[in-house]
PDB file of N, CA and C in Angstrom:
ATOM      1  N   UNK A   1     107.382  56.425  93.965  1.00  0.00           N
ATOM      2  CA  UNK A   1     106.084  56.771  93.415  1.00  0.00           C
ATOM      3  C   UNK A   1     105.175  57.391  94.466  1.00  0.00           C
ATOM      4  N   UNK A   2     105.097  57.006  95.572  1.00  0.00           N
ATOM      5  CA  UNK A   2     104.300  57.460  96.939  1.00  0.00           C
ATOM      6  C   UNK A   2     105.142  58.802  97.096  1.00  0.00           C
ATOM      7  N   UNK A   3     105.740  59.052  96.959  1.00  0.00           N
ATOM      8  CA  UNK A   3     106.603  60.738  97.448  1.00  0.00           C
ATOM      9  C   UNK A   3     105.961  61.440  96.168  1.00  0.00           C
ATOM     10  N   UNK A   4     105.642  61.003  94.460  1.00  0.00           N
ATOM     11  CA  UNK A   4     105.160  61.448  93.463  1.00  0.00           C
ATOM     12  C   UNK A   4     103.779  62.083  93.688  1.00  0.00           C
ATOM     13  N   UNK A   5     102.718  61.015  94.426  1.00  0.00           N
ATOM     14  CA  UNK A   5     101.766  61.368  94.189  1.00  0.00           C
ATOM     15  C   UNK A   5     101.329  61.972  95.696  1.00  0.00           C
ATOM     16  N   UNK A   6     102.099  61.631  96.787  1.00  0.00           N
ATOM     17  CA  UNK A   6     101.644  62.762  97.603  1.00  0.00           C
ATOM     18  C   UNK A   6     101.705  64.240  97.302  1.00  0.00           C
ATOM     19  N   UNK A   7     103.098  64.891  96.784  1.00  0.00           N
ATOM     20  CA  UNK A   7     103.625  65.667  95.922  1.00  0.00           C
ATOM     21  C   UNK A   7     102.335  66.278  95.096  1.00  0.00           C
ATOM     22  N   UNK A   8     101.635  65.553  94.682  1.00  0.00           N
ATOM     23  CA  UNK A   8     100.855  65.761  93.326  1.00  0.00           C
ATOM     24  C   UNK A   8      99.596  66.036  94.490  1.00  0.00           C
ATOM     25  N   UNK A   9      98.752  65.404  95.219  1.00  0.00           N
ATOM     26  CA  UNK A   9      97.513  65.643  96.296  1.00  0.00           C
ATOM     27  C   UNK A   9      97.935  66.785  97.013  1.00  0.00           C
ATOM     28  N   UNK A  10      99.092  67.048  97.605  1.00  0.00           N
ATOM     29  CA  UNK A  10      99.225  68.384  98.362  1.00  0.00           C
ATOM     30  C   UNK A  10      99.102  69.560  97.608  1.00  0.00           C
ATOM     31  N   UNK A  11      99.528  69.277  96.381  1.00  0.00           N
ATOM     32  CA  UNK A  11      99.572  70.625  95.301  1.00  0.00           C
ATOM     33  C   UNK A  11      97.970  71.025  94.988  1.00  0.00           C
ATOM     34  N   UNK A  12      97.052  69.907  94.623  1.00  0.00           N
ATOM     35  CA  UNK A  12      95.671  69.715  94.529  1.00  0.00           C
ATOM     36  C   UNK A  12      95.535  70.317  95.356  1.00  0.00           C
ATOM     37  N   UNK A  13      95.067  69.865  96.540  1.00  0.00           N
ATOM     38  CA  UNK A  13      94.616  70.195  97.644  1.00  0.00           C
ATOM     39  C   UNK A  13      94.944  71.820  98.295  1.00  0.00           C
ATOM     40  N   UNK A  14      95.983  72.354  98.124  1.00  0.00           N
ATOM     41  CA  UNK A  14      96.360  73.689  97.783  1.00  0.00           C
ATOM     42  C   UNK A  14      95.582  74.797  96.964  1.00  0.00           C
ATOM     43  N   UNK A  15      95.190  73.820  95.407  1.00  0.00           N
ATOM     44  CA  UNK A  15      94.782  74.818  94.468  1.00  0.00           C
ATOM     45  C   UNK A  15      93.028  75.003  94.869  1.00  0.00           C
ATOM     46  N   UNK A  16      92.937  73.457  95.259  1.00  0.00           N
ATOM     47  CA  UNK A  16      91.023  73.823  95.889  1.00  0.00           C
ATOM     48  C   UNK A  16      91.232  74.851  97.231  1.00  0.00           C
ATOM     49  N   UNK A  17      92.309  74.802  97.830  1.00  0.00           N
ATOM     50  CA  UNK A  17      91.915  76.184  98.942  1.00  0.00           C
ATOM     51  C   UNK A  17      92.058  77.181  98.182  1.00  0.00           C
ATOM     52  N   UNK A  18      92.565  77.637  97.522  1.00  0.00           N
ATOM     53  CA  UNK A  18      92.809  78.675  97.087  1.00  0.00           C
ATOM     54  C   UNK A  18      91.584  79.089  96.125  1.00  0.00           C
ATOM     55  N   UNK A  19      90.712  77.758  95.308  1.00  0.00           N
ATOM     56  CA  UNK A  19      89.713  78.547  94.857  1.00  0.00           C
ATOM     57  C   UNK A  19      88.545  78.316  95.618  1.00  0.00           C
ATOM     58  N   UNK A  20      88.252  77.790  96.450  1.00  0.00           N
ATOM     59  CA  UNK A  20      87.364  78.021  97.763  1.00  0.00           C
ATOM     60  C   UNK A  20      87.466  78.972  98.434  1.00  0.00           C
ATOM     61  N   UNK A  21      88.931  79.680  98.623  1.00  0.00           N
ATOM     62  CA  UNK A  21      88.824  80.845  99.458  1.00  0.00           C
ATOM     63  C   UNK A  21      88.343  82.270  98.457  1.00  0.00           C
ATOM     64  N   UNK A  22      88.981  81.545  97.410  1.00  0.00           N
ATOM     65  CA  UNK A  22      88.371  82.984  96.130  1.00  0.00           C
ATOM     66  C   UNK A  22      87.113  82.695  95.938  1.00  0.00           C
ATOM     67  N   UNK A  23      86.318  82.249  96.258  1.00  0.00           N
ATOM     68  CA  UNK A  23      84.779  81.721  95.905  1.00  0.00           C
ATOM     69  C   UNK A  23      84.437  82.474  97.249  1.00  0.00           C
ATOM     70  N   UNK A  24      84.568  82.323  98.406  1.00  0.00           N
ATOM     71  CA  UNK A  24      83.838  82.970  98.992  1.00  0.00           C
ATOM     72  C   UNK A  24      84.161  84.440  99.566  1.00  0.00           C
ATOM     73  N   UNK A  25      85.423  84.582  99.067  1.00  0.00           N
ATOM     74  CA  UNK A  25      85.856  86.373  98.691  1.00  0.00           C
ATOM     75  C   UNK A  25      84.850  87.003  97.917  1.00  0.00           C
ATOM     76  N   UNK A  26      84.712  86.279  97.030  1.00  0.00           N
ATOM     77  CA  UNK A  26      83.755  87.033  95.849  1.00  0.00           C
ATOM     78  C   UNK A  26      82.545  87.093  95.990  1.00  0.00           C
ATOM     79  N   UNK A  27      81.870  86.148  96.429  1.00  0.00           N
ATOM     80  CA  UNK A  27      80.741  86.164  97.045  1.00  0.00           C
ATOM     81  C   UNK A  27      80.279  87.429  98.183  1.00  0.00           C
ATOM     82  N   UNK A  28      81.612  87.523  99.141  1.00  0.00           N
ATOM     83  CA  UNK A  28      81.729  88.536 100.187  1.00  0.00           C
ATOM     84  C   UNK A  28      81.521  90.040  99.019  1.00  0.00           C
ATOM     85  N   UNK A  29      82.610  90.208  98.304  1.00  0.00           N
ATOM     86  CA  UNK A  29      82.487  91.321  97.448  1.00  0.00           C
ATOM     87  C   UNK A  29      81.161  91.596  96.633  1.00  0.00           C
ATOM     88  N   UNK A  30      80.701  90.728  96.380  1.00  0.00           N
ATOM     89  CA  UNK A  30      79.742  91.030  94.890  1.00  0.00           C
ATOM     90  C   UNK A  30      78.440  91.603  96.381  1.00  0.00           C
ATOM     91  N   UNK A  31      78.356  90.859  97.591  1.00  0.00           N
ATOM     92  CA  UNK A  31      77.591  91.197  98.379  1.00  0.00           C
ATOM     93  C   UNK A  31      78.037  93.044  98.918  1.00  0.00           C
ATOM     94  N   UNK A  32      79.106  92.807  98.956  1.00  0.00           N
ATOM     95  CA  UNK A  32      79.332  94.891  99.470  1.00  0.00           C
ATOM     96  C   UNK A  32      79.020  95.430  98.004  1.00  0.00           C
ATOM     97  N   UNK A  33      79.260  95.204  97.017  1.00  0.00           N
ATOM     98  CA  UNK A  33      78.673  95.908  96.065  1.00  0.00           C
ATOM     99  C   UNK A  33      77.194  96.058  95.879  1.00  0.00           C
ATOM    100  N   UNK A  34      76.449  94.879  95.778  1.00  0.00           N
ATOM    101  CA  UNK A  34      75.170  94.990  95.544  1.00  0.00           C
ATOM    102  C   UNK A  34      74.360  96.418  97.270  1.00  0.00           C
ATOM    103  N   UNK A  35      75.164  96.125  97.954  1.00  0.00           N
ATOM    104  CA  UNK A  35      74.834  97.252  99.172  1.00  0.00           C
ATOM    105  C   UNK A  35      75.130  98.616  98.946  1.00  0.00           C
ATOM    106  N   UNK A  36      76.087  98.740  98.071  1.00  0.00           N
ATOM    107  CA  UNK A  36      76.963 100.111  97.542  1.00  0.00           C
ATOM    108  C   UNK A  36      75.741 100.503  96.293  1.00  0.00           C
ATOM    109  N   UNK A  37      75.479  99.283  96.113  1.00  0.00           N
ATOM    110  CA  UNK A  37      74.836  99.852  94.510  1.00  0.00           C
ATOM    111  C   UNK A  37      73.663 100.116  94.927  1.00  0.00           C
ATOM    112  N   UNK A  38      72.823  99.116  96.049  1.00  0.00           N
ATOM    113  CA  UNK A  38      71.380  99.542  96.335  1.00  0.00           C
ATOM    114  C   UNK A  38      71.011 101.237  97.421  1.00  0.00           C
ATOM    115  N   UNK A  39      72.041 101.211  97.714  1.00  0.00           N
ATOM    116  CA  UNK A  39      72.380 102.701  98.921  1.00  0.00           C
ATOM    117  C   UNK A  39      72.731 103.821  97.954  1.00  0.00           C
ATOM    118  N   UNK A  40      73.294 103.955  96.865  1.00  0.00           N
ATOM    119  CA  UNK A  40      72.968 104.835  95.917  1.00  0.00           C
ATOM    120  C   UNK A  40      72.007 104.719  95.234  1.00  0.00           C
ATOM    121  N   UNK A  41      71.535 103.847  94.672  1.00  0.00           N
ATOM    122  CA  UNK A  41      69.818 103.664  94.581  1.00  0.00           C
ATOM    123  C   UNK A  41      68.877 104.836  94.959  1.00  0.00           C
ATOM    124  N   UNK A  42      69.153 104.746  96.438  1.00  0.00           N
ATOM    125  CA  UNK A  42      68.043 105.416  97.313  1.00  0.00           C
ATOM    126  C   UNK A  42      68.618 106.954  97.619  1.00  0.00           C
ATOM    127  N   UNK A  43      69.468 106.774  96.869  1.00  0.00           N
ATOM    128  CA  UNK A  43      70.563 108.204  97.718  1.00  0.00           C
ATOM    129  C   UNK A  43      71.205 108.304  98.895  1.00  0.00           C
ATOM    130  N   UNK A  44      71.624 106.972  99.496  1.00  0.00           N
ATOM    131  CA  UNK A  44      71.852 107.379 100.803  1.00  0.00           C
ATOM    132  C   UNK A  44      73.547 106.719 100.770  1.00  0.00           C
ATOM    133  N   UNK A  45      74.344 107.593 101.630  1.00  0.00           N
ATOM    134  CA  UNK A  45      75.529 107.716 101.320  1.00  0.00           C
ATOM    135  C   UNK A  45      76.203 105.892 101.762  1.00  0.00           C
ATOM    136  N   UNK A  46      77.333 105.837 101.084  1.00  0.00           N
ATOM    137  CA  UNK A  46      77.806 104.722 100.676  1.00  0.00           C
ATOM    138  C   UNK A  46      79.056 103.949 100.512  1.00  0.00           C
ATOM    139  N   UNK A  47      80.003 103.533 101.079  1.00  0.00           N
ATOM    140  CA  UNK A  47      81.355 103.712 100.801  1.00  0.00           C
ATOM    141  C   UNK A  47      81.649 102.403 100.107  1.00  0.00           C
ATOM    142  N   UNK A  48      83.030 102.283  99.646  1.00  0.00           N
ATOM    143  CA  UNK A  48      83.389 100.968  99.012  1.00  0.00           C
ATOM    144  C   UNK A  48      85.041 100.669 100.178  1.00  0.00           C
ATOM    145  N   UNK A  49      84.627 100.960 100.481  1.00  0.00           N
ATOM    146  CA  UNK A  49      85.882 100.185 101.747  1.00  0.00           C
ATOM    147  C   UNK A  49      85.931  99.180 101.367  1.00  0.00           C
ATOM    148  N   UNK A  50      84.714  98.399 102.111  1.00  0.00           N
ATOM    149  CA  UNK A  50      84.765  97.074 102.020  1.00  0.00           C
ATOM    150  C   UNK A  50      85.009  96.189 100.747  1.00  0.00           C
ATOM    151  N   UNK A  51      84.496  96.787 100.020  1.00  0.00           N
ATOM    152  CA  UNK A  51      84.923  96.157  98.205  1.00  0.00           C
ATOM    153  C   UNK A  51      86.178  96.005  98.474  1.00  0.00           C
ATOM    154  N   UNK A  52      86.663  96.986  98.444  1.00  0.00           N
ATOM    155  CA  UNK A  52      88.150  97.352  98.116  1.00  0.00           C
ATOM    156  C   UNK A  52      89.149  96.643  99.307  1.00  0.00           C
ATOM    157  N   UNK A  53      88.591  96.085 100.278  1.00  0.00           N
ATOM    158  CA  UNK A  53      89.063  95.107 101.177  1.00  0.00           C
ATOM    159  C   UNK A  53      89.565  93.878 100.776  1.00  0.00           C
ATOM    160  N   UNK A  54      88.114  93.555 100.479  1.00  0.00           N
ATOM    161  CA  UNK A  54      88.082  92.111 100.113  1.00  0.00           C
ATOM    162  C   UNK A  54      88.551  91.758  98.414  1.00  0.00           C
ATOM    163  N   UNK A  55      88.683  92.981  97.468  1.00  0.00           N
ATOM    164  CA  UNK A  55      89.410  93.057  96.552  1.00  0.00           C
ATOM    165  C   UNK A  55      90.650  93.055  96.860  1.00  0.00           C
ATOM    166  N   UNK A  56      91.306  93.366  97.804  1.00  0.00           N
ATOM    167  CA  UNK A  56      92.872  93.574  98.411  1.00  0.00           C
ATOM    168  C   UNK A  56      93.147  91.809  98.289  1.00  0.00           C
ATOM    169  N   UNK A  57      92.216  91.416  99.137  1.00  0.00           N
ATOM    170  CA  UNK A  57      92.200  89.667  99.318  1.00  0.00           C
ATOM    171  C   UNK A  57      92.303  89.408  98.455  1.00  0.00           C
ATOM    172  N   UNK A  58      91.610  89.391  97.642  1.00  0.00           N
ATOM    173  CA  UNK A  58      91.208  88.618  96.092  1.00  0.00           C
ATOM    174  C   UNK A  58      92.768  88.615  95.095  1.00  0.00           C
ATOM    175  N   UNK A  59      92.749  89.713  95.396  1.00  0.00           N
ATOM    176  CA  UNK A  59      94.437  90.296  94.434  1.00  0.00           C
ATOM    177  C   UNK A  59      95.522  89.715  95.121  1.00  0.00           C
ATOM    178  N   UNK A  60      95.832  89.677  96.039  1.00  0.00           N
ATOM    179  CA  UNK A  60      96.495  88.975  97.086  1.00  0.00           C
ATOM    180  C   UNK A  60      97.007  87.351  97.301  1.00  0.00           C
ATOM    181  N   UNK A  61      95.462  86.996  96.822  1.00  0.00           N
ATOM    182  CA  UNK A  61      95.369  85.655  96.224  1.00  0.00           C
ATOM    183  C   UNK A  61      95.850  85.503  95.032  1.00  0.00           C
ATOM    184  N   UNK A  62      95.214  86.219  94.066  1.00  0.00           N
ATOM    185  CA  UNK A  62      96.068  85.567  92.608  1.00  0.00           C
ATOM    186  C   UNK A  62      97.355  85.359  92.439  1.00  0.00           C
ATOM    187  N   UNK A  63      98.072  85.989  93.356  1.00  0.00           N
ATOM    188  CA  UNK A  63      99.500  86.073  92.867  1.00  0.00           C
ATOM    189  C   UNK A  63      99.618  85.011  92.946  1.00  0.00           C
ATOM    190  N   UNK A  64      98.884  83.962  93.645  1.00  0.00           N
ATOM    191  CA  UNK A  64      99.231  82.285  93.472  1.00  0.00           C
ATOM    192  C   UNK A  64      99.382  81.806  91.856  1.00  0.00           C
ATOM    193  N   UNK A  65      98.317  82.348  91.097  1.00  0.00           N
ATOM    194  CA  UNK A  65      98.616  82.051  89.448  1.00  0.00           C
ATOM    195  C   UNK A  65      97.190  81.711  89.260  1.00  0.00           C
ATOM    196  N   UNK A  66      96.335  81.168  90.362  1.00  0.00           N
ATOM    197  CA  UNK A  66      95.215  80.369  89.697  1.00  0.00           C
ATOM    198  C   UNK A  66      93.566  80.656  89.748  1.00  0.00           C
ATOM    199  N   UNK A  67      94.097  81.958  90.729  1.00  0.00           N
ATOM    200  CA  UNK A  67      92.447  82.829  90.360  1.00  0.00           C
ATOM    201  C   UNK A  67      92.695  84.371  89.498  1.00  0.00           C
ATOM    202  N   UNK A  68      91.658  84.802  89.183  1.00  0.00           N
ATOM    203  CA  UNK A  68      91.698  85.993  88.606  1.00  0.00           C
ATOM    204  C   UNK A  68      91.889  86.978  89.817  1.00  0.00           C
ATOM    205  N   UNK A  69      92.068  87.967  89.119  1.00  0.00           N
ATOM    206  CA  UNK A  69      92.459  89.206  90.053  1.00  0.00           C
ATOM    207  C   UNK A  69      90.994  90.164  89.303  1.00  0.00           C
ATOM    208  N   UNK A  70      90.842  91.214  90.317  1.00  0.00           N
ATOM    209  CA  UNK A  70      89.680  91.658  90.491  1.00  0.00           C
ATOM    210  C   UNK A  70      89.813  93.555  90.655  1.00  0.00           C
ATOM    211  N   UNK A  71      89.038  94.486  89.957  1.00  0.00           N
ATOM    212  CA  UNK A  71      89.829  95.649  90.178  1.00  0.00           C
ATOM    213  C   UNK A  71      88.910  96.834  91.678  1.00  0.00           C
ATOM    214  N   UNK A  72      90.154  97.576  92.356  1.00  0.00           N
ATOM    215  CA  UNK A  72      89.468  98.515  93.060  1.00  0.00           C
ATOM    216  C   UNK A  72      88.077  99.394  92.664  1.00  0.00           C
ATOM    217  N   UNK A  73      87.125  99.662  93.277  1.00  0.00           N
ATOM    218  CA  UNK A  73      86.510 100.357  92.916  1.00  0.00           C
ATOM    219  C   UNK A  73      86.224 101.703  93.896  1.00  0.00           C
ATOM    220  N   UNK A  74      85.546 102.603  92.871  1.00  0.00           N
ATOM    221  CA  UNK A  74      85.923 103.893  93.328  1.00  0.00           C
ATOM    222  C   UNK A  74      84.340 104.328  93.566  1.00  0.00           C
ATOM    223  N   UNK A  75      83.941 105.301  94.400  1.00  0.00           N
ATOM    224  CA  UNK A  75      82.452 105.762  94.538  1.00  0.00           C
ATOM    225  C   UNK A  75      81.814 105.887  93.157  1.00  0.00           C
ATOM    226  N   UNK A  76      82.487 106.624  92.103  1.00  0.00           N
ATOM    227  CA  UNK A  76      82.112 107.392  91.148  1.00  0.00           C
ATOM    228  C   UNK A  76      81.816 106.043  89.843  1.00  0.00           C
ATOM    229  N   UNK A  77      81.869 104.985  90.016  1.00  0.00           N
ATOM    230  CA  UNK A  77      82.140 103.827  89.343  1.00  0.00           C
ATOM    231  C   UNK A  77      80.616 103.219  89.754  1.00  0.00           C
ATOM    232  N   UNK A  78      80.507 103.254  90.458  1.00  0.00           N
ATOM    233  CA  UNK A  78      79.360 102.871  91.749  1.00  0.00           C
ATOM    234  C   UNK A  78      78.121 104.007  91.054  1.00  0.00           C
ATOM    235  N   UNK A  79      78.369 105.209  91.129  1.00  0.00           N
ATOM    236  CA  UNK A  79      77.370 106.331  90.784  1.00  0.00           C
ATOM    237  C   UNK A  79      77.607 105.973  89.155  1.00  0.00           C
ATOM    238  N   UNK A  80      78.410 105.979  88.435  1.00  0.00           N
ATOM    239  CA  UNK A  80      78.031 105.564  86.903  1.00  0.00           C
ATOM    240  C   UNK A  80      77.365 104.242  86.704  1.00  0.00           C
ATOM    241  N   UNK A  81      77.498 103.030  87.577  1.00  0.00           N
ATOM    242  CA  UNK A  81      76.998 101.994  87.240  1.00  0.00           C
ATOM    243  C   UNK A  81      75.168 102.292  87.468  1.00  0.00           C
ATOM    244  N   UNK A  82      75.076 102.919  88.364  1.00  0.00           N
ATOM    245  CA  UNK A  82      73.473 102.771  88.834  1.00  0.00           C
ATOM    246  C   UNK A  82      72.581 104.179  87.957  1.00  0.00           C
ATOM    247  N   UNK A  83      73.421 104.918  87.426  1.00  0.00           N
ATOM    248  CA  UNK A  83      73.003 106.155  86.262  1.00  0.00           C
ATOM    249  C   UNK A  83      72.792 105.484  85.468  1.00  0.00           C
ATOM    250  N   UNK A  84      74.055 104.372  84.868  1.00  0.00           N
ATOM    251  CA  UNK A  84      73.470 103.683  83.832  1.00  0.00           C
ATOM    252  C   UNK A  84      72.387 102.781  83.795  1.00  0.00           C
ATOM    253  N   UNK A  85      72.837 101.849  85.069  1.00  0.00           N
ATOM    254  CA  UNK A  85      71.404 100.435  84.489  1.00  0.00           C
ATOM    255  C   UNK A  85      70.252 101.338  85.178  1.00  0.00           C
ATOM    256  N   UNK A  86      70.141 102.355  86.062  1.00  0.00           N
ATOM    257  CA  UNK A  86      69.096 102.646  86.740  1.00  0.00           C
ATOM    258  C   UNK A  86      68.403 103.843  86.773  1.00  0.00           C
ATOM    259  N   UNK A  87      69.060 104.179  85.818  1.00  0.00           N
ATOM    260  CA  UNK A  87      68.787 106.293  85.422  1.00  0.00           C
ATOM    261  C   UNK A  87      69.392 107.081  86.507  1.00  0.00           C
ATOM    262  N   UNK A  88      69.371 106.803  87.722  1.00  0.00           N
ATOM    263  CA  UNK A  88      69.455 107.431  88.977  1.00  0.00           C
ATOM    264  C   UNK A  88      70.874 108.174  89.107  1.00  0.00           C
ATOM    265  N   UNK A  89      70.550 109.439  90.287  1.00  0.00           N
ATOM    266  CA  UNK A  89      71.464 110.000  90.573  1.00  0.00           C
ATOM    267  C   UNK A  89      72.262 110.590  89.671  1.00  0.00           C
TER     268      UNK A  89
END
């Protein structure tokens, strides 16, 4: 029974890293976006590297089974999002 439930805490303990580390992936991401989105805002040029980094991570991670996966984004995604909610550009 002790080989059962260690078995069972290591697996736990596994799935909270894995969504702790996706918690603060996303956090990292939603932060390069809101920078991507406020720098086209103003017009001033902008890349999504970093999205697309830490989206690499994110995707990388799911293949575990137990976070979502998350999609690349492209400049022009970035310039439609802020046309739309923001008229701009």
């Amino acid at each position: 029974m002790s080989e059962v439930h260690q078995a069972i805490t290591k697996h736990s303990n596994r799935q909270h890293q894995l969504v702790k580390t996706f918690v603060q992936l996303e956090g990292q991401r939603e932060a390069y976006i809101e920078d991507a989105v406020q720098r086209c805002k103003e017009g001033l040029p902008f890349t999504v590297e970093g999205i697309n980094q830490v989206t690499d991570e994110i995707n990388a991670l799911a293949k575990n089974g137990i976070v979502p996966t998350r999609k690349r984004v492209t400049p022009e995604m970035v310039k439609e999002y802020v046309a739309r909610k923001y008229g701009n550009n």
